[in-house]
N, C-alpha and C. Protein backbone atom coordinates (compact mmCIF):
# COMPACT_ATOMS: atom_id res chain seq x y z
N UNK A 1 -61.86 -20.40 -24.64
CA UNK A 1 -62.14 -21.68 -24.04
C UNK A 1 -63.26 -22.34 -24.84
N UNK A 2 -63.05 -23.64 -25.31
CA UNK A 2 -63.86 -24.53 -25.80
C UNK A 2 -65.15 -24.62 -25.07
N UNK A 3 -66.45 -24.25 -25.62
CA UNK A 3 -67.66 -24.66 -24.88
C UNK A 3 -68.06 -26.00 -25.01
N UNK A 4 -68.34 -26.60 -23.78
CA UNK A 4 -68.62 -27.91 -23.13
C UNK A 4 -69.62 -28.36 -24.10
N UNK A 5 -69.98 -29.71 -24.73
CA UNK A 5 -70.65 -30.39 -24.71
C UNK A 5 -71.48 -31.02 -23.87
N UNK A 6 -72.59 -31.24 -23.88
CA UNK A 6 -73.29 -32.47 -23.31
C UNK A 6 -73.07 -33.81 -23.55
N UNK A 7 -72.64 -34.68 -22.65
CA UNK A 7 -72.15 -36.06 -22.64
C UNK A 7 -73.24 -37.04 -22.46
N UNK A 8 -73.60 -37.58 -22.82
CA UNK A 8 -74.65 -38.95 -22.68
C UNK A 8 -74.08 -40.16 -21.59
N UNK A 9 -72.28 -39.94 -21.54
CA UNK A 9 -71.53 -41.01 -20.15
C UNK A 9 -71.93 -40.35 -18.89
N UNK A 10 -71.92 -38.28 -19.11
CA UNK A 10 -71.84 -37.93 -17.37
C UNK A 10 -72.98 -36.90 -17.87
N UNK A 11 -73.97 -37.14 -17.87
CA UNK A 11 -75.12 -35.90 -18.17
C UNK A 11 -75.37 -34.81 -17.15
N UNK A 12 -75.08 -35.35 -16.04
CA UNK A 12 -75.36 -34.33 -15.04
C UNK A 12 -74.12 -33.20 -14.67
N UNK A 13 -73.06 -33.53 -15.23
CA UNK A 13 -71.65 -33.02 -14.87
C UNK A 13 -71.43 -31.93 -16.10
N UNK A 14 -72.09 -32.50 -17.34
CA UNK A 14 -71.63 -31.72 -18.39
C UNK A 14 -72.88 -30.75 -18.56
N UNK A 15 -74.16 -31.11 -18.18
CA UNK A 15 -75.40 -30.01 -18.15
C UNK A 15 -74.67 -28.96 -17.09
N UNK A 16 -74.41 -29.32 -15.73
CA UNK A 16 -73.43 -28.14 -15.21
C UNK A 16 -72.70 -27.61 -15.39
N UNK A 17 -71.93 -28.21 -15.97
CA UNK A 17 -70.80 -26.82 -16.89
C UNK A 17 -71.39 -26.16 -18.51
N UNK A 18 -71.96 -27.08 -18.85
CA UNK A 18 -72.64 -26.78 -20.00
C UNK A 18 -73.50 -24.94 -19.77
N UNK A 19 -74.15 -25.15 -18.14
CA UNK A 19 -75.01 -23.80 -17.57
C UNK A 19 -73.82 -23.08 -17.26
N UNK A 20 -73.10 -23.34 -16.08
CA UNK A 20 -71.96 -22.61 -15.69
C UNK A 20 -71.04 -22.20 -17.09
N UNK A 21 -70.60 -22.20 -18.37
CA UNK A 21 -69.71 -22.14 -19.06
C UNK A 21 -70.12 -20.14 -19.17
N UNK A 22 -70.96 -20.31 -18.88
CA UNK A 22 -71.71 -18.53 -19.70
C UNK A 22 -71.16 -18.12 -17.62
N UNK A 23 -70.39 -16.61 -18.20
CA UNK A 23 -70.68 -15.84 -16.71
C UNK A 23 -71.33 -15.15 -16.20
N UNK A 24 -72.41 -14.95 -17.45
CA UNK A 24 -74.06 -14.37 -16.90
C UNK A 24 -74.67 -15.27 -15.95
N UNK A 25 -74.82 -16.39 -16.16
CA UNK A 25 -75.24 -17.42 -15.21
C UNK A 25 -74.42 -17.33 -14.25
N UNK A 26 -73.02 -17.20 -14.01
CA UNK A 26 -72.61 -17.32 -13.18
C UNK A 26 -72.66 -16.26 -11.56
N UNK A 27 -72.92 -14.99 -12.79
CA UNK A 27 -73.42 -14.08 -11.81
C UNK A 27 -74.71 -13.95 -10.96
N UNK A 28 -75.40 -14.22 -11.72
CA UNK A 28 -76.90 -14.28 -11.30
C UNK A 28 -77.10 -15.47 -9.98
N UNK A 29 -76.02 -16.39 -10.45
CA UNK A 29 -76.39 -17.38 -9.13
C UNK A 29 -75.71 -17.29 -8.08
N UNK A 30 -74.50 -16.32 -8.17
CA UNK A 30 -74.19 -15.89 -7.36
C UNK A 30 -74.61 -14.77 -6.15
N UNK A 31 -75.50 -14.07 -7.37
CA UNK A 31 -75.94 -13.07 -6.49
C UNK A 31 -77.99 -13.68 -5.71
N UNK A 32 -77.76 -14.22 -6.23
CA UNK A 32 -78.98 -15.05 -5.25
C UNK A 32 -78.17 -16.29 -4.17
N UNK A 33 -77.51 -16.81 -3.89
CA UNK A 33 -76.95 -17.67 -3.07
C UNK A 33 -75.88 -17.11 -2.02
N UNK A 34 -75.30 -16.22 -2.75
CA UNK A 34 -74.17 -15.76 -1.72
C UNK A 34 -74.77 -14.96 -0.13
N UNK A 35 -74.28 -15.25 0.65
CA UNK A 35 -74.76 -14.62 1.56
C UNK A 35 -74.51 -12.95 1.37
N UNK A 36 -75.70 -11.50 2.26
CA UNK A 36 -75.87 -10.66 1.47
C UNK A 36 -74.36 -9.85 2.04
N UNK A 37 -73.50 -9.78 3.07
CA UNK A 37 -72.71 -9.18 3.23
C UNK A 37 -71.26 -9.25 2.27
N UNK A 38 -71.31 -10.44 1.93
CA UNK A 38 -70.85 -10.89 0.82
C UNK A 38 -71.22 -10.16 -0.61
N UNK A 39 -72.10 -10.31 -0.90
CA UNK A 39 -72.76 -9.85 -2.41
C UNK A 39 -72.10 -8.02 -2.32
N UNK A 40 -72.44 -7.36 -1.40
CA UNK A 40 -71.91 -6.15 -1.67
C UNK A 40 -71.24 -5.51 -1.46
N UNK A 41 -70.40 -6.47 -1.32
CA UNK A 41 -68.69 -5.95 -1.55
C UNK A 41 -68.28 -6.70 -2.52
N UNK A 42 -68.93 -7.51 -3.19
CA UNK A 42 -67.99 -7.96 -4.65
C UNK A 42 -68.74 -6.93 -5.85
N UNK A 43 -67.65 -6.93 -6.59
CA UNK A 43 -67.86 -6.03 -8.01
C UNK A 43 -68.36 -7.21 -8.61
N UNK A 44 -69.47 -7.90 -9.49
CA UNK A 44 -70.06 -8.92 -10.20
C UNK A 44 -69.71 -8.65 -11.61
N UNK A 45 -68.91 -7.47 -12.11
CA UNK A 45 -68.98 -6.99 -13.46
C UNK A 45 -67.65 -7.88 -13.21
N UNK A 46 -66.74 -7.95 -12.69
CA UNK A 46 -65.48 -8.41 -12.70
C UNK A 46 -64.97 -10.25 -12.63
N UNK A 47 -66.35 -10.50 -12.70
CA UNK A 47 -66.07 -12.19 -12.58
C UNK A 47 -65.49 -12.57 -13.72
N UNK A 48 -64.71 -13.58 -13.96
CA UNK A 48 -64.11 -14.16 -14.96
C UNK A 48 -63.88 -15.58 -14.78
N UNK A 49 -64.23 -16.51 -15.27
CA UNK A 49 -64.14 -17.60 -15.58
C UNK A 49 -62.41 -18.47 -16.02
N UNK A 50 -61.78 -19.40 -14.82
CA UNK A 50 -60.46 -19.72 -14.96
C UNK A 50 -60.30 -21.05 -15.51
N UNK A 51 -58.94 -20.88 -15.86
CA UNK A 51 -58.90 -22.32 -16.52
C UNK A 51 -58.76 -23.12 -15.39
N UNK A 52 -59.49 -24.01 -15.40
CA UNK A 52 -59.60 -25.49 -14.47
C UNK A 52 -58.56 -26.77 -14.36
N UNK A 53 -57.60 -26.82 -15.13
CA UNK A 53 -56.37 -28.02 -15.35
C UNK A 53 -55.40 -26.94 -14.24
N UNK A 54 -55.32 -27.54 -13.36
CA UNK A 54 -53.85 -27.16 -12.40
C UNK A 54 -53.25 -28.42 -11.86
N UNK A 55 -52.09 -28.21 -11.44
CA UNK A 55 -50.96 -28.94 -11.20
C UNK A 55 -50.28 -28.87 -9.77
N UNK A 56 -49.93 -29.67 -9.26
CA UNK A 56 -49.83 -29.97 -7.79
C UNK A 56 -48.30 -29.68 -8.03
N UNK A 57 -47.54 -29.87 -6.44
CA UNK A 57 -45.95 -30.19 -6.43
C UNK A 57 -45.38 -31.32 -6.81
N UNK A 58 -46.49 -31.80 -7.09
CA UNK A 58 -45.91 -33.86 -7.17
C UNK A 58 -46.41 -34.12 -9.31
N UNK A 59 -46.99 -32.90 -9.90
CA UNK A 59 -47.38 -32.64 -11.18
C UNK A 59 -48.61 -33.47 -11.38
N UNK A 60 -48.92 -33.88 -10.35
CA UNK A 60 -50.53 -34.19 -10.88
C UNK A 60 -51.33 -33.57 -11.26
N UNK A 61 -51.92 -33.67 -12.37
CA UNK A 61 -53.13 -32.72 -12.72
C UNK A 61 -54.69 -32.95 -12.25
N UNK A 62 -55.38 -32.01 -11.56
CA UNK A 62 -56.31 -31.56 -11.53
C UNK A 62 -57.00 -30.71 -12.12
N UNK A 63 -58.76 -31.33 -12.12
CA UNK A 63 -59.42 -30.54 -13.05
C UNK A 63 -61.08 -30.52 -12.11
N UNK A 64 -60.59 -28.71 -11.83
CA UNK A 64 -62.03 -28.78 -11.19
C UNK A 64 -62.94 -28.51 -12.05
N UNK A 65 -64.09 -28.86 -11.67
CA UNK A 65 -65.41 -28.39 -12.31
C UNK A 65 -65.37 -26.83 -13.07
N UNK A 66 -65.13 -25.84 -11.56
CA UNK A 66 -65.51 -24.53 -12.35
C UNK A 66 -64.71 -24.17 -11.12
N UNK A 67 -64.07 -22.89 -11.63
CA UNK A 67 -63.57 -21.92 -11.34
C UNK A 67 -63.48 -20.38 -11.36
N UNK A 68 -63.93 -19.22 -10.37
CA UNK A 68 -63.72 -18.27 -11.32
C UNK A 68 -63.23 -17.02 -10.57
N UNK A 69 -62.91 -15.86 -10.77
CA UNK A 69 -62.61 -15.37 -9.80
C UNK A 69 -63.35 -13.70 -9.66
N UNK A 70 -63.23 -12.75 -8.99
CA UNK A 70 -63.75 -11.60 -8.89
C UNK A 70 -63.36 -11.09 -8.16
N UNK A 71 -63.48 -9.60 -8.45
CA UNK A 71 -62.68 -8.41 -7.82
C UNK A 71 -63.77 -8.22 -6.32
N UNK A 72 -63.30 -7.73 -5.58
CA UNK A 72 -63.95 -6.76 -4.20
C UNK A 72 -64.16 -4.92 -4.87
N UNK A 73 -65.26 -4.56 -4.46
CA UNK A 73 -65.39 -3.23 -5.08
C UNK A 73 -64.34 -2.40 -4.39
N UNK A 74 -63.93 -1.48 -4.68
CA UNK A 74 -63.05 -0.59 -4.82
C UNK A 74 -61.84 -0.70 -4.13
N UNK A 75 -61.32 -2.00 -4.60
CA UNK A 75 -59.73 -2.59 -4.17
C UNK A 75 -59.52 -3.36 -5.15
N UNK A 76 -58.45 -3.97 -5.20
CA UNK A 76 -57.63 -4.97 -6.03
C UNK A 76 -57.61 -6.03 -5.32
N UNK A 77 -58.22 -6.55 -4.32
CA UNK A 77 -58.53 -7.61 -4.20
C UNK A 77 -59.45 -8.65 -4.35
N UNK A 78 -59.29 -9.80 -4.96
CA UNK A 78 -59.12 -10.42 -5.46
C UNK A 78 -60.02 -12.12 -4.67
N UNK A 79 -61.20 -12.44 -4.97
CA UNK A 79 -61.81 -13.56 -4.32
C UNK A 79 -62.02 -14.39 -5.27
N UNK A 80 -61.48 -16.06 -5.14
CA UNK A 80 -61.98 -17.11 -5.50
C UNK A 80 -62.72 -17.96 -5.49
N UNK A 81 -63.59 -18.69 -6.31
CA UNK A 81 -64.82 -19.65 -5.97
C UNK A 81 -64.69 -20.69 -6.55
N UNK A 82 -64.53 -21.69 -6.28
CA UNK A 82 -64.46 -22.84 -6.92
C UNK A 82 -65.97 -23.67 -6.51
N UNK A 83 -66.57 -24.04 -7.77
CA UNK A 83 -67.98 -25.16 -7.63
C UNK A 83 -67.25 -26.42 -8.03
N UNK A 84 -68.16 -27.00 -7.02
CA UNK A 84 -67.51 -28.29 -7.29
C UNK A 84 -69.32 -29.40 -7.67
N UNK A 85 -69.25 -30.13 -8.67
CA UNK A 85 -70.55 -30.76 -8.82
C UNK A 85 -70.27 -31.65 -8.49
N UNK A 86 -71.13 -32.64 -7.65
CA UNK A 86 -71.64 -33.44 -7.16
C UNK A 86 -72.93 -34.09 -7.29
N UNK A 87 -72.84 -35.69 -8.63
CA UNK A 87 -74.06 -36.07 -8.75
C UNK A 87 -74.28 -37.23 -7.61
N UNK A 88 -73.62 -37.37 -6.41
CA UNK A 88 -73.58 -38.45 -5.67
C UNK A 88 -72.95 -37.43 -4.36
N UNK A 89 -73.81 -38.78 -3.44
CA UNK A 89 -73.08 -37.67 -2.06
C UNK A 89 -71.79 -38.62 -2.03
N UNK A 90 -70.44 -37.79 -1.65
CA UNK A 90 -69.17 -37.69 -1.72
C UNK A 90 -68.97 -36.90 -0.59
N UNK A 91 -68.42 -37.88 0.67
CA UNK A 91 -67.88 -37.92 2.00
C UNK A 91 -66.57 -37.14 2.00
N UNK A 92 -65.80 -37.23 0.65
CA UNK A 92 -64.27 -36.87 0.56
C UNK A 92 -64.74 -35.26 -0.25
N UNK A 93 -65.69 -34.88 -0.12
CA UNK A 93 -66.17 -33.40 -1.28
C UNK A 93 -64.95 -32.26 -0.30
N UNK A 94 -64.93 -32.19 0.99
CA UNK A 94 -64.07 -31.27 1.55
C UNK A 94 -62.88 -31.09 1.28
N UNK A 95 -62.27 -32.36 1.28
CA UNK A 95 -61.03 -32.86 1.21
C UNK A 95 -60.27 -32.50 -0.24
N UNK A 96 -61.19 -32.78 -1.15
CA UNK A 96 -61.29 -33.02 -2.56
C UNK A 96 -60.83 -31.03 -2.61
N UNK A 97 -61.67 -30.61 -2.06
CA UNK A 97 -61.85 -28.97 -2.38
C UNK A 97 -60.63 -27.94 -1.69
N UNK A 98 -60.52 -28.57 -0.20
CA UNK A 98 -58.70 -28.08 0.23
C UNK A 98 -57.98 -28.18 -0.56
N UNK A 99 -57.51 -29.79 -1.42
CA UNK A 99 -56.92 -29.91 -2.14
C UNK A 99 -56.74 -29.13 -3.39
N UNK A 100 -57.49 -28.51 -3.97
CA UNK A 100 -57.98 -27.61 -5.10
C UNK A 100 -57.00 -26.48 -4.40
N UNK A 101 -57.81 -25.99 -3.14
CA UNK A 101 -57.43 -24.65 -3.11
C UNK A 101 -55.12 -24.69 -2.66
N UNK A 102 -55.21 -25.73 -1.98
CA UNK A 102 -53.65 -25.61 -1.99
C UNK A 102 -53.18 -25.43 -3.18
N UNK A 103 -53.14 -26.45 -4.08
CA UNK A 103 -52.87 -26.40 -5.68
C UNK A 103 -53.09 -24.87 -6.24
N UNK A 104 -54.01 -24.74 -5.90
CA UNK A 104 -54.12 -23.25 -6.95
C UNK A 104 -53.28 -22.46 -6.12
């Protein structure tokens, strides 16, 4: 995957993925934010970073911010996280994020 540039049109959108692109960061902020019953039952060695262009039933493309996914310790299952950035408050951010998760 191509690492993000910084944009001078969306600075705040591309400094976030610009941080988020590495999954060291991604772990680390995970494991400070997630709530703790959460944190230890995920395996953190297992995060991986997804491609973000998906496609609806109607072929629209969507492109979330960040995506990534990780294992549960000692199962094969399987948890998703999608971040979504927000440099403005956005009333439709829920809506926006169902939508994500049907699609995927």
């Amino acid at each position: 995957m191509p690492k993000p540039e910084i944009s001078l049109k969306h600075p705040h959108d591309s400094f976030f993925k610009k941080i988020f692109d590495n999954e060291e960061n991604i772990r680390d902020f995970l494991k400070v934010y997630l709530p703790k019953d959460l944190k230890k039952e995920m395996d953190f060695n297992t995060i991986k970073i997804l491609n973000t262009e998906k496609e609806n039933k109607k072929h629209k493309k969507y492109y979330l911010d960040l995506s990534v996914d990780c294992k549960l310790k000692d199962t094969d299952t399987k948890i998703y996280i999608i971040f979504e950035h927000k440099s403005y408050h956005d009333k439709l951010t829920l809506i926006q994020t169902l939508n994500y998760c049907l699609t995927i």
